[in-house]
PDB file of N, CA and C in Angstrom:
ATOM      1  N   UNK A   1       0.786  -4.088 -15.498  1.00  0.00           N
ATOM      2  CA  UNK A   1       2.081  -3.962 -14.870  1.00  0.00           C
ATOM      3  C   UNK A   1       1.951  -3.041 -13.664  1.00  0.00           C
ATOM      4  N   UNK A   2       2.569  -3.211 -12.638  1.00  0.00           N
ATOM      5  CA  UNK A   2       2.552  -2.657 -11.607  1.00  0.00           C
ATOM      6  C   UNK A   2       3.222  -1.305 -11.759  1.00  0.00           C
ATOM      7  N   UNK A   3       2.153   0.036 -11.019  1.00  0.00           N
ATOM      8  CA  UNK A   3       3.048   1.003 -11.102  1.00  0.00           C
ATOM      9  C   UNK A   3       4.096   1.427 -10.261  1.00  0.00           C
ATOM     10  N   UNK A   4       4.235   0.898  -8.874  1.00  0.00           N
ATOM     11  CA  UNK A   4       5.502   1.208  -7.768  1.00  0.00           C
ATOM     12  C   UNK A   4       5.461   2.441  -7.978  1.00  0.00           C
ATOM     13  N   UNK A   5       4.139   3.036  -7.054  1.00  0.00           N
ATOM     14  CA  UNK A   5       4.426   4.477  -6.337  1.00  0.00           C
ATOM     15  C   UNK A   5       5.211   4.296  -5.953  1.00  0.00           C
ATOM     16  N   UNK A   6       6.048   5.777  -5.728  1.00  0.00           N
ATOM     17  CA  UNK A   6       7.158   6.183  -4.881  1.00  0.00           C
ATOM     18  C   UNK A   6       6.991   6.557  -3.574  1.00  0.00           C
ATOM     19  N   UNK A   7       5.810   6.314  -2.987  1.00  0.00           N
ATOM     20  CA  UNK A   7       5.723   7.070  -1.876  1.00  0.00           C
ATOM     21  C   UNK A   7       4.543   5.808  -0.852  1.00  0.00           C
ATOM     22  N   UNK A   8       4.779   6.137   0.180  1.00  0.00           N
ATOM     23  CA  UNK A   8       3.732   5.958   1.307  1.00  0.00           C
ATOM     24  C   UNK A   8       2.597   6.333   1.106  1.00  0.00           C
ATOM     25  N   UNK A   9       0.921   5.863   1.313  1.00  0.00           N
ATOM     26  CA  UNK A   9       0.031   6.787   0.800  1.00  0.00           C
ATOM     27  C   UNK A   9      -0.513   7.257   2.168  1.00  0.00           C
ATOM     28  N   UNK A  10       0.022   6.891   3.489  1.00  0.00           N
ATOM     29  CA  UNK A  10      -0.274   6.986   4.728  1.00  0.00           C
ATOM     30  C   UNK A  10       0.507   8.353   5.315  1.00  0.00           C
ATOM     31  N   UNK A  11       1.790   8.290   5.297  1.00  0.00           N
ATOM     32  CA  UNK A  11       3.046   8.806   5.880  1.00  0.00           C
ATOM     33  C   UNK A  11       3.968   9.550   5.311  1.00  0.00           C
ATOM     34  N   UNK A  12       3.892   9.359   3.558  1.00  0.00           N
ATOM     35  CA  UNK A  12       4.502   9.717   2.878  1.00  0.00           C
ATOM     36  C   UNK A  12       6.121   9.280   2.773  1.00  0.00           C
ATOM     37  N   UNK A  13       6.574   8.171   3.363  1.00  0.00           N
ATOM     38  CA  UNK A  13       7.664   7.771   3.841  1.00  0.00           C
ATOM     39  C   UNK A  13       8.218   7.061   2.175  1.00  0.00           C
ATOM     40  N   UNK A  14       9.325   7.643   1.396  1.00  0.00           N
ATOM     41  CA  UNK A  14       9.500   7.188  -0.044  1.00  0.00           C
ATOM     42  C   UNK A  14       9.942   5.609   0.043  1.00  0.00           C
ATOM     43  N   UNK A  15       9.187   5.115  -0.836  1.00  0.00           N
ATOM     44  CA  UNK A  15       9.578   3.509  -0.711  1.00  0.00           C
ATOM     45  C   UNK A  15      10.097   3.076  -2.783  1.00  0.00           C
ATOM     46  N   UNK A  16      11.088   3.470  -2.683  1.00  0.00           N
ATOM     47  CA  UNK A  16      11.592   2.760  -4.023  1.00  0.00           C
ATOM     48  C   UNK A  16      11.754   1.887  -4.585  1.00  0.00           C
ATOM     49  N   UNK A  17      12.262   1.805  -6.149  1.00  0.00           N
ATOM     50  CA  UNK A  17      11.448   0.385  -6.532  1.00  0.00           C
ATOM     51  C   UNK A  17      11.892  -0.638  -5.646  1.00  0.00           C
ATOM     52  N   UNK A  18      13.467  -1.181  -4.854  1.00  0.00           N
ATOM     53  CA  UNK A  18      13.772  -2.302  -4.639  1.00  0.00           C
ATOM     54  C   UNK A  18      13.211  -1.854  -2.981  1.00  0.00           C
ATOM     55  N   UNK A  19      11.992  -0.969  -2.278  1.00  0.00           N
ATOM     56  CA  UNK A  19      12.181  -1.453  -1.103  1.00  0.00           C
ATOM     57  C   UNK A  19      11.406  -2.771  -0.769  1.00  0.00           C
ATOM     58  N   UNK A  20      12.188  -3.317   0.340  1.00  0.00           N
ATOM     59  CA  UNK A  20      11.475  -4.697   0.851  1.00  0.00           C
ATOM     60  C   UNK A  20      10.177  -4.331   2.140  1.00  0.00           C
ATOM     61  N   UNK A  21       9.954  -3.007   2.169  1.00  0.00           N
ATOM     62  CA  UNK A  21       8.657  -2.487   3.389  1.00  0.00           C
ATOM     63  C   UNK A  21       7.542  -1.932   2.207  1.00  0.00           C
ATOM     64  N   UNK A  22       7.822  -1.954   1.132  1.00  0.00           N
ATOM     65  CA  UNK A  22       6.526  -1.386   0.555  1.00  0.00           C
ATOM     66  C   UNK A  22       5.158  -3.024   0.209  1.00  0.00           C
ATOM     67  N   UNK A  23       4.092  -2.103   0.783  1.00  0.00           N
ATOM     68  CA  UNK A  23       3.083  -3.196   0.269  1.00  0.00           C
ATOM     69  C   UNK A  23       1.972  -3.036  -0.281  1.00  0.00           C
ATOM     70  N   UNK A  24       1.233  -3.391  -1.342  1.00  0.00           N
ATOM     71  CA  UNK A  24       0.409  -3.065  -1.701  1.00  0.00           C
ATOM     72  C   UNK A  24      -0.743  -3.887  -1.928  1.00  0.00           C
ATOM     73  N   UNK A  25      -2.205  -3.417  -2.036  1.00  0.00           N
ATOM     74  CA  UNK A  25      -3.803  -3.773  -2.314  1.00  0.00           C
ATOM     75  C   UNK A  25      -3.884  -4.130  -3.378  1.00  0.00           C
ATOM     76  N   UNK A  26      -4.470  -4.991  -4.065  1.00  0.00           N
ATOM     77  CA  UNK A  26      -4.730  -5.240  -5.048  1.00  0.00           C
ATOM     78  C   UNK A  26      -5.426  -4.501  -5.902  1.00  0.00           C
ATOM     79  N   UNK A  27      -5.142  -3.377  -6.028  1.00  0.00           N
ATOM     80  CA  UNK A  27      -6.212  -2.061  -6.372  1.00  0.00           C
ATOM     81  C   UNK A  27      -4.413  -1.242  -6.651  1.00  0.00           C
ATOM     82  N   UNK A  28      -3.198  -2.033  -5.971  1.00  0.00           N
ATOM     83  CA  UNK A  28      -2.155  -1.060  -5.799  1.00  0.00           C
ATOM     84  C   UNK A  28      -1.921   0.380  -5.350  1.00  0.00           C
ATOM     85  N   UNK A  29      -3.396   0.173  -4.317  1.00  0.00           N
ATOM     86  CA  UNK A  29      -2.578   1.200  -2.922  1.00  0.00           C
ATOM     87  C   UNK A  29      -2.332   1.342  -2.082  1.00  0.00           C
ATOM     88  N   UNK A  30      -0.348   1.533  -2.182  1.00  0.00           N
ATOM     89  CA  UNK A  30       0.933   1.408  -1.517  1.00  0.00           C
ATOM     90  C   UNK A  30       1.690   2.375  -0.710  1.00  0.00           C
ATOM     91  N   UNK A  31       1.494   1.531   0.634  1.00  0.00           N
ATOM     92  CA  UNK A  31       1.720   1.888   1.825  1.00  0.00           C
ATOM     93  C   UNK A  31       3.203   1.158   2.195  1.00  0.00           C
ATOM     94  N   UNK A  32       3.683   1.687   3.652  1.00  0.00           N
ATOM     95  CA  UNK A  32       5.028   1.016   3.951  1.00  0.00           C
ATOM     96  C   UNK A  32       4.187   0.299   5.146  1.00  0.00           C
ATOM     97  N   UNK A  33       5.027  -0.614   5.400  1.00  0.00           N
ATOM     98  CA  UNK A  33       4.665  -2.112   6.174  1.00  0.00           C
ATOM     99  C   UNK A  33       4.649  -1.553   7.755  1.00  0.00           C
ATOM    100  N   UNK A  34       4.937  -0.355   8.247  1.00  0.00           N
ATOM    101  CA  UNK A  34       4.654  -0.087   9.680  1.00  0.00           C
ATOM    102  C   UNK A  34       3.568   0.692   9.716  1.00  0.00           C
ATOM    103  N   UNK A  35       2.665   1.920   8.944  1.00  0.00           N
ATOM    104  CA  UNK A  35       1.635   2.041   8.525  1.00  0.00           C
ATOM    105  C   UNK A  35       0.394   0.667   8.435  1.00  0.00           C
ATOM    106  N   UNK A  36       0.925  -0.682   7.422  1.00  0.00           N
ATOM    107  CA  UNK A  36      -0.086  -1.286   7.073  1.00  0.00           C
ATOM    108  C   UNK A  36      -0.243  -1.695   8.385  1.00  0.00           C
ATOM    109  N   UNK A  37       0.984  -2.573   9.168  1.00  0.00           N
ATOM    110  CA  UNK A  37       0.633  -3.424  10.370  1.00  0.00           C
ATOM    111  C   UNK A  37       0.440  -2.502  11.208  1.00  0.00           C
ATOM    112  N   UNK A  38       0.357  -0.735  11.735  1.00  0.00           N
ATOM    113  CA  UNK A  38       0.217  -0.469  13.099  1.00  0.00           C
ATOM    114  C   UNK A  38      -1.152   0.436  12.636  1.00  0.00           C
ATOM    115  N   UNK A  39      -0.985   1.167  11.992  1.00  0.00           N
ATOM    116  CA  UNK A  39      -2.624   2.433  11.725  1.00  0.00           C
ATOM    117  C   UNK A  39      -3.671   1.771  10.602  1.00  0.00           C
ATOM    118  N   UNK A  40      -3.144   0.839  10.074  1.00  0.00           N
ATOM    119  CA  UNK A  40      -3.989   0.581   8.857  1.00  0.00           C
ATOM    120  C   UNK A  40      -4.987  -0.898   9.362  1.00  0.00           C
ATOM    121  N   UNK A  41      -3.770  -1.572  10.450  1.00  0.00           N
ATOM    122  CA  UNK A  41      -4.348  -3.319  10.717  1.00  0.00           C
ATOM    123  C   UNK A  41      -4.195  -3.977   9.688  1.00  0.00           C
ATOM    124  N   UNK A  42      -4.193  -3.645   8.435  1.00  0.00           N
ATOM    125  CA  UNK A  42      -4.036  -4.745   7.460  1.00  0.00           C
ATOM    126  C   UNK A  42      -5.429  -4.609   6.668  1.00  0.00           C
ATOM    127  N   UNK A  43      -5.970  -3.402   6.921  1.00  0.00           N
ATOM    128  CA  UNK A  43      -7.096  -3.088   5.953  1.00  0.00           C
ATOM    129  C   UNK A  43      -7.332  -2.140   5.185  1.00  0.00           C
ATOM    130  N   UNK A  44      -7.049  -1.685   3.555  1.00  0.00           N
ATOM    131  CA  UNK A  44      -6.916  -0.538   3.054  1.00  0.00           C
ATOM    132  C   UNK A  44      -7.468   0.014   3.456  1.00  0.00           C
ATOM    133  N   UNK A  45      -7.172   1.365   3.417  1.00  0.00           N
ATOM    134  CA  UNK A  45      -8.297   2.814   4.018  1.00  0.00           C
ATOM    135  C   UNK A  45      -9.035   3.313   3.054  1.00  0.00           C
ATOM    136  N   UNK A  46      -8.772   2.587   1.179  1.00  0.00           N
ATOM    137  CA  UNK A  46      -9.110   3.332   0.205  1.00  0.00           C
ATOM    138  C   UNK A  46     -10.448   2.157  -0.339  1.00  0.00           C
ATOM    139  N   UNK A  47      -9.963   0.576  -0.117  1.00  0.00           N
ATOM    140  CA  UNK A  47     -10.858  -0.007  -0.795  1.00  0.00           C
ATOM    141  C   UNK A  47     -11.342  -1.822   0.014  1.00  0.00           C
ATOM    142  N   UNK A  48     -10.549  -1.197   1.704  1.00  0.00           N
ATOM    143  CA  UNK A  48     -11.556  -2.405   2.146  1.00  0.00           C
ATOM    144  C   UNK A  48     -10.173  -3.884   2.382  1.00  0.00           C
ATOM    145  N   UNK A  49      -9.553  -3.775   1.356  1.00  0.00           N
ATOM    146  CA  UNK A  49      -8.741  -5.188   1.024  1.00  0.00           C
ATOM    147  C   UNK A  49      -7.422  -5.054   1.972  1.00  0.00           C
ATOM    148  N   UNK A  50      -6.699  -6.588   1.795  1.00  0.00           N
ATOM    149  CA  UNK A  50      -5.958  -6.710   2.653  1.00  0.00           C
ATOM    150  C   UNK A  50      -4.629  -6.138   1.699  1.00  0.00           C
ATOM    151  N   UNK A  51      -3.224  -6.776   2.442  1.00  0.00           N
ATOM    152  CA  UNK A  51      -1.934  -6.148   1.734  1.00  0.00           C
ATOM    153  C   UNK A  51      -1.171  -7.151   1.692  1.00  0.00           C
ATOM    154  N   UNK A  52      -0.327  -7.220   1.048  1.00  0.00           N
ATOM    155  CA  UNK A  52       0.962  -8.560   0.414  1.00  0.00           C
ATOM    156  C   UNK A  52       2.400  -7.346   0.335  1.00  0.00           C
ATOM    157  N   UNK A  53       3.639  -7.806   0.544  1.00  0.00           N
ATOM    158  CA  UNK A  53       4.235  -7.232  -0.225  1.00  0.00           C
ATOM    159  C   UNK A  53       4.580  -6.848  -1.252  1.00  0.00           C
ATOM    160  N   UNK A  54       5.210  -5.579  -1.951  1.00  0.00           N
ATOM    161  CA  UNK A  54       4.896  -5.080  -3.414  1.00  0.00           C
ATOM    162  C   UNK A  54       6.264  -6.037  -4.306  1.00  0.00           C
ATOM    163  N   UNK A  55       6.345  -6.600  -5.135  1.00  0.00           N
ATOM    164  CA  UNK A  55       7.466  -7.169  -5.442  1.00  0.00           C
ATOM    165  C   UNK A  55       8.194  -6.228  -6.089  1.00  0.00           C
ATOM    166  N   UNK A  56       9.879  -6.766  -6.079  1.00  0.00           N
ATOM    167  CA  UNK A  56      10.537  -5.982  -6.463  1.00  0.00           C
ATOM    168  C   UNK A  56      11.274  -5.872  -7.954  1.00  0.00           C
ATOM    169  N   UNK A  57      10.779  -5.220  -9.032  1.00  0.00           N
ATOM    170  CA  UNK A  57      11.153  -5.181 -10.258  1.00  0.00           C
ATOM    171  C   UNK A  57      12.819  -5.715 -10.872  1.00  0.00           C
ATOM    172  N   UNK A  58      12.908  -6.298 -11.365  1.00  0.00           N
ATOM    173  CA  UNK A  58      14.821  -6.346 -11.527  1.00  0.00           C
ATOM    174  C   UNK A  58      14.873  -5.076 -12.065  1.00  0.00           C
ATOM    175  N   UNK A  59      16.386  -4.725 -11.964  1.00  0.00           N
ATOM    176  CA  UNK A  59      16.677  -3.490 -12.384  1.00  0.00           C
ATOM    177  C   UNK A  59      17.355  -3.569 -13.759  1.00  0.00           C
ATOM    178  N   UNK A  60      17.402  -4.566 -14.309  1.00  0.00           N
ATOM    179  CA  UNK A  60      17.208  -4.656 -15.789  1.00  0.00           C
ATOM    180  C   UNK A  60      16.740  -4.070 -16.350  1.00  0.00           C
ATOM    181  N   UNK A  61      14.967  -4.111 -15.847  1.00  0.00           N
ATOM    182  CA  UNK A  61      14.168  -4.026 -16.356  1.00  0.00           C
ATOM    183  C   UNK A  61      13.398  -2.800 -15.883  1.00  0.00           C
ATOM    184  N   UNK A  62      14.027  -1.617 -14.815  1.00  0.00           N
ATOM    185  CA  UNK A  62      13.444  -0.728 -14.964  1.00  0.00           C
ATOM    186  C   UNK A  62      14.038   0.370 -15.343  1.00  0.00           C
ATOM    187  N   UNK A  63      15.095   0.242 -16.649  1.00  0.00           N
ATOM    188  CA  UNK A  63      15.431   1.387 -17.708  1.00  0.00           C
ATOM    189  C   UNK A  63      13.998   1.301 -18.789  1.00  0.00           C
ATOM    190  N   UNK A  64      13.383  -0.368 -18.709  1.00  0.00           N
ATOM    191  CA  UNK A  64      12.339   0.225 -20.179  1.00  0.00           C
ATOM    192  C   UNK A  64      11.128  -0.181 -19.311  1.00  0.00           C
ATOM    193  N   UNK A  65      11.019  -0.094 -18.166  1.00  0.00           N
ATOM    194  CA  UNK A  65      10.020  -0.110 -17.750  1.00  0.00           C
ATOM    195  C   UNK A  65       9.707   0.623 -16.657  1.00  0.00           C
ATOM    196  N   UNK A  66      10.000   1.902 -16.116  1.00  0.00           N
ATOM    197  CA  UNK A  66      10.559   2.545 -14.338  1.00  0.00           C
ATOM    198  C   UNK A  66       9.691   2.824 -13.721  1.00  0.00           C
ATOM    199  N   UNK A  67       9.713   2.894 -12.518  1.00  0.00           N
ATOM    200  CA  UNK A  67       8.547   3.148 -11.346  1.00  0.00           C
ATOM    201  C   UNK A  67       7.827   4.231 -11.667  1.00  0.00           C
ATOM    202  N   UNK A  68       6.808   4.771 -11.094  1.00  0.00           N
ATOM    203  CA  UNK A  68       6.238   5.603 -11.008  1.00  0.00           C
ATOM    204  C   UNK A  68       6.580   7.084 -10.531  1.00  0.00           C
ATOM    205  N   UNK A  69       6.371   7.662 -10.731  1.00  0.00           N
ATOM    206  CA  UNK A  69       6.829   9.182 -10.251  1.00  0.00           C
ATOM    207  C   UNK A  69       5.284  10.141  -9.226  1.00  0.00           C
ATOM    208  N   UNK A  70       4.432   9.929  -9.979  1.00  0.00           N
ATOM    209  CA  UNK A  70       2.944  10.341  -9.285  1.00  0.00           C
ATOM    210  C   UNK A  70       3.045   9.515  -8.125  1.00  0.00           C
ATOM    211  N   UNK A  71       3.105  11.087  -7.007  1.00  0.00           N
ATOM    212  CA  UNK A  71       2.995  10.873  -5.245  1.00  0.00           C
ATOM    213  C   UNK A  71       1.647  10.865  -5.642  1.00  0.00           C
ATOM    214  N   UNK A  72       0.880   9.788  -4.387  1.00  0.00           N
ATOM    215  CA  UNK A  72      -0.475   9.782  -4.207  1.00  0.00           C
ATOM    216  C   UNK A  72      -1.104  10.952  -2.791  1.00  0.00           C
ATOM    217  N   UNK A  73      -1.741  11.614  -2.679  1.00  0.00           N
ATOM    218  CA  UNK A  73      -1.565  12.426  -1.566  1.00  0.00           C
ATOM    219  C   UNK A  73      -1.307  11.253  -0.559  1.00  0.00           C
ATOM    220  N   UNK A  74      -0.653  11.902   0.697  1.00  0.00           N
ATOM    221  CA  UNK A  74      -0.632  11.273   1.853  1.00  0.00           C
ATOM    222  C   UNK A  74      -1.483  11.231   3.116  1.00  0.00           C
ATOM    223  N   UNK A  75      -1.851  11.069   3.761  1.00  0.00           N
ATOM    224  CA  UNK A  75      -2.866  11.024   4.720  1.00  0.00           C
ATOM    225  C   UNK A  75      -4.176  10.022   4.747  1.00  0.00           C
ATOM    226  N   UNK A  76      -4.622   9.531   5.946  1.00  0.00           N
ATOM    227  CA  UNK A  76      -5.911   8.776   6.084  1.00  0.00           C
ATOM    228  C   UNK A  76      -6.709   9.422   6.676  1.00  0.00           C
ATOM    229  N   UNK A  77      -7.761   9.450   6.219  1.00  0.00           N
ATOM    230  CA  UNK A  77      -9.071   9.909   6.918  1.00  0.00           C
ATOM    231  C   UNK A  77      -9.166   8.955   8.431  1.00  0.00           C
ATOM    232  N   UNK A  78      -9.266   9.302   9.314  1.00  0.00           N
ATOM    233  CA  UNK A  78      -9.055   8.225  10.405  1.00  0.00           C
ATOM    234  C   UNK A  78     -10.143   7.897  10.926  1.00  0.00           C
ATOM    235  N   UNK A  79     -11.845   8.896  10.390  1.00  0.00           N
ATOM    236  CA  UNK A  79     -13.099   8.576  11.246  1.00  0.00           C
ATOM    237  C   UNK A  79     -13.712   7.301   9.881  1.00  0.00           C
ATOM    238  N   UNK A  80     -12.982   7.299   8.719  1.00  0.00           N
ATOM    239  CA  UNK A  80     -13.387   6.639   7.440  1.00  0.00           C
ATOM    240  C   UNK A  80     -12.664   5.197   7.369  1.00  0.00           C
ATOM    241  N   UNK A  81     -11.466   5.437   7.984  1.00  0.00           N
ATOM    242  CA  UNK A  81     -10.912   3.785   8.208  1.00  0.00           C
ATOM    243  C   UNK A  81     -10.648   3.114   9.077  1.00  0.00           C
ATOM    244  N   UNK A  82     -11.934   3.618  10.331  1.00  0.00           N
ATOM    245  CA  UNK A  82     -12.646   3.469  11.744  1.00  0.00           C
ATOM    246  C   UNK A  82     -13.783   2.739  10.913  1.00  0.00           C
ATOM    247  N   UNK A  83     -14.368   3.256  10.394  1.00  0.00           N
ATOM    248  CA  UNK A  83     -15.458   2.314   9.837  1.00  0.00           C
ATOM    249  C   UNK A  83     -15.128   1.224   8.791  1.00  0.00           C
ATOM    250  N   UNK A  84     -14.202   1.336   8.086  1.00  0.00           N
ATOM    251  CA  UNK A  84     -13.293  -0.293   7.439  1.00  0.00           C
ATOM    252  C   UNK A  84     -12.789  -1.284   8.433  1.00  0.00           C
ATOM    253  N   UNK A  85     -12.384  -0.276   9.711  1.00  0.00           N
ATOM    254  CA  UNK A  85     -11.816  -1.335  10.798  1.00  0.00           C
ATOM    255  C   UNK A  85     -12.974  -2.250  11.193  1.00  0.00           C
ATOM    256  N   UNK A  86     -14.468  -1.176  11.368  1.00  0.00           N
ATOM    257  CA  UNK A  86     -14.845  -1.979  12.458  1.00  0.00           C
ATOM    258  C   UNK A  86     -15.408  -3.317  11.477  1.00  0.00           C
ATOM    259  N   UNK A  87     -16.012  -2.852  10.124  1.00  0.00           N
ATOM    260  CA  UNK A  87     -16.431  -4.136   9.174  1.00  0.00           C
ATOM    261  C   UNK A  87     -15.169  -4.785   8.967  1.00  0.00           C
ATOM    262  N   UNK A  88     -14.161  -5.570   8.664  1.00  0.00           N
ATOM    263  CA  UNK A  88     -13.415  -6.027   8.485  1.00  0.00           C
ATOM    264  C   UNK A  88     -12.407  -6.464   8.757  1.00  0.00           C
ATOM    265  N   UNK A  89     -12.040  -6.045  10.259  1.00  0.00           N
ATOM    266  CA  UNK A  89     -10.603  -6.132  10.991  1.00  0.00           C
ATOM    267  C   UNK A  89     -10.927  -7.427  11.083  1.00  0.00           C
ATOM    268  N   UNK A  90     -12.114  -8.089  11.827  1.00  0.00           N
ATOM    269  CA  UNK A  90     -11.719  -9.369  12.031  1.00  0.00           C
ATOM    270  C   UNK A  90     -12.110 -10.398  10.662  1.00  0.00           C
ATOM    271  N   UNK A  91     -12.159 -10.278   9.913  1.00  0.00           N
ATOM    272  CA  UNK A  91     -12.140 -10.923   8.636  1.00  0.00           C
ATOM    273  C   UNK A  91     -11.302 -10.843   8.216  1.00  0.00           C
ATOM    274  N   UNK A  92     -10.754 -12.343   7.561  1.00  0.00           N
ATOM    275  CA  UNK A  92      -9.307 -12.304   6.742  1.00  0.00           C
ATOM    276  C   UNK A  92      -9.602 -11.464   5.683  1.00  0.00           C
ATOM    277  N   UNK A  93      -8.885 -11.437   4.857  1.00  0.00           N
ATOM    278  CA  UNK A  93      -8.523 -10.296   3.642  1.00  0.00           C
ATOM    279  C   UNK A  93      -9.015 -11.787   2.201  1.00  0.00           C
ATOM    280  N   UNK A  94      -9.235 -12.866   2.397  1.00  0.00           N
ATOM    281  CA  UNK A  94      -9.609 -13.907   2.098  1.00  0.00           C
ATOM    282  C   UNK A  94     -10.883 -13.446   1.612  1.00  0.00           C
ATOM    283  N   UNK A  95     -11.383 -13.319   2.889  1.00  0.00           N
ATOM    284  CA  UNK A  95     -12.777 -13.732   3.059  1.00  0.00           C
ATOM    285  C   UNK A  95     -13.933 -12.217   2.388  1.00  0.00           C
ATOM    286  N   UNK A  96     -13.048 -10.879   2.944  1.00  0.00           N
ATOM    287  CA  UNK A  96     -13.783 -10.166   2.503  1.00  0.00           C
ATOM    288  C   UNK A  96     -14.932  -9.732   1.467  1.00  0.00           C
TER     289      UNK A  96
END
């Protein structure tokens, strides 16, 4: 089950369970969608992969099931996802 950090792992910008800008890696680490598309390109900084949007839980279902509370620190190493850019920017997230 997905955990829906509460937070940006870039910017720290809080993205809650129903936002429609949070997106996440298949590894689920979740960034907001102006981070992924402008500093990130569309390539995690943590594990290489591309990003989808994070879906949004019904709220039914998050009294017995609720987001996450653990902030992930915020910040990118920027000389470390200089070197993810340069292997991977032009490769789909497919192909990687």
């Amino acid at each position: 089950m997905l955990a829906l950090r509460p937070t940006c792992e870039c910017c720290a910008k809080p993205l809650l369970p129903d936002a429609r800008d949070a997106m996440i890696c298949s590894f689920e680490c979740t960034f907001c969608e102006s981070c992924v598309l402008s500093r990130l390109q569309n390539v995690c900084p943590n594990c290489g992969g591309g990003f989808q949007f994070r879906p949004i839980r019904p709220k039914a279902r998050l009294a017995s099931r609720p987001a996450s509370t653990e902030v992930h620190p915020a910040g990118v190493d920027e000389q470390q996802h200089r070197a993810f850019l340069d292997r991977y920017a032009d490769i789909p997230p497919s192909k990687r």
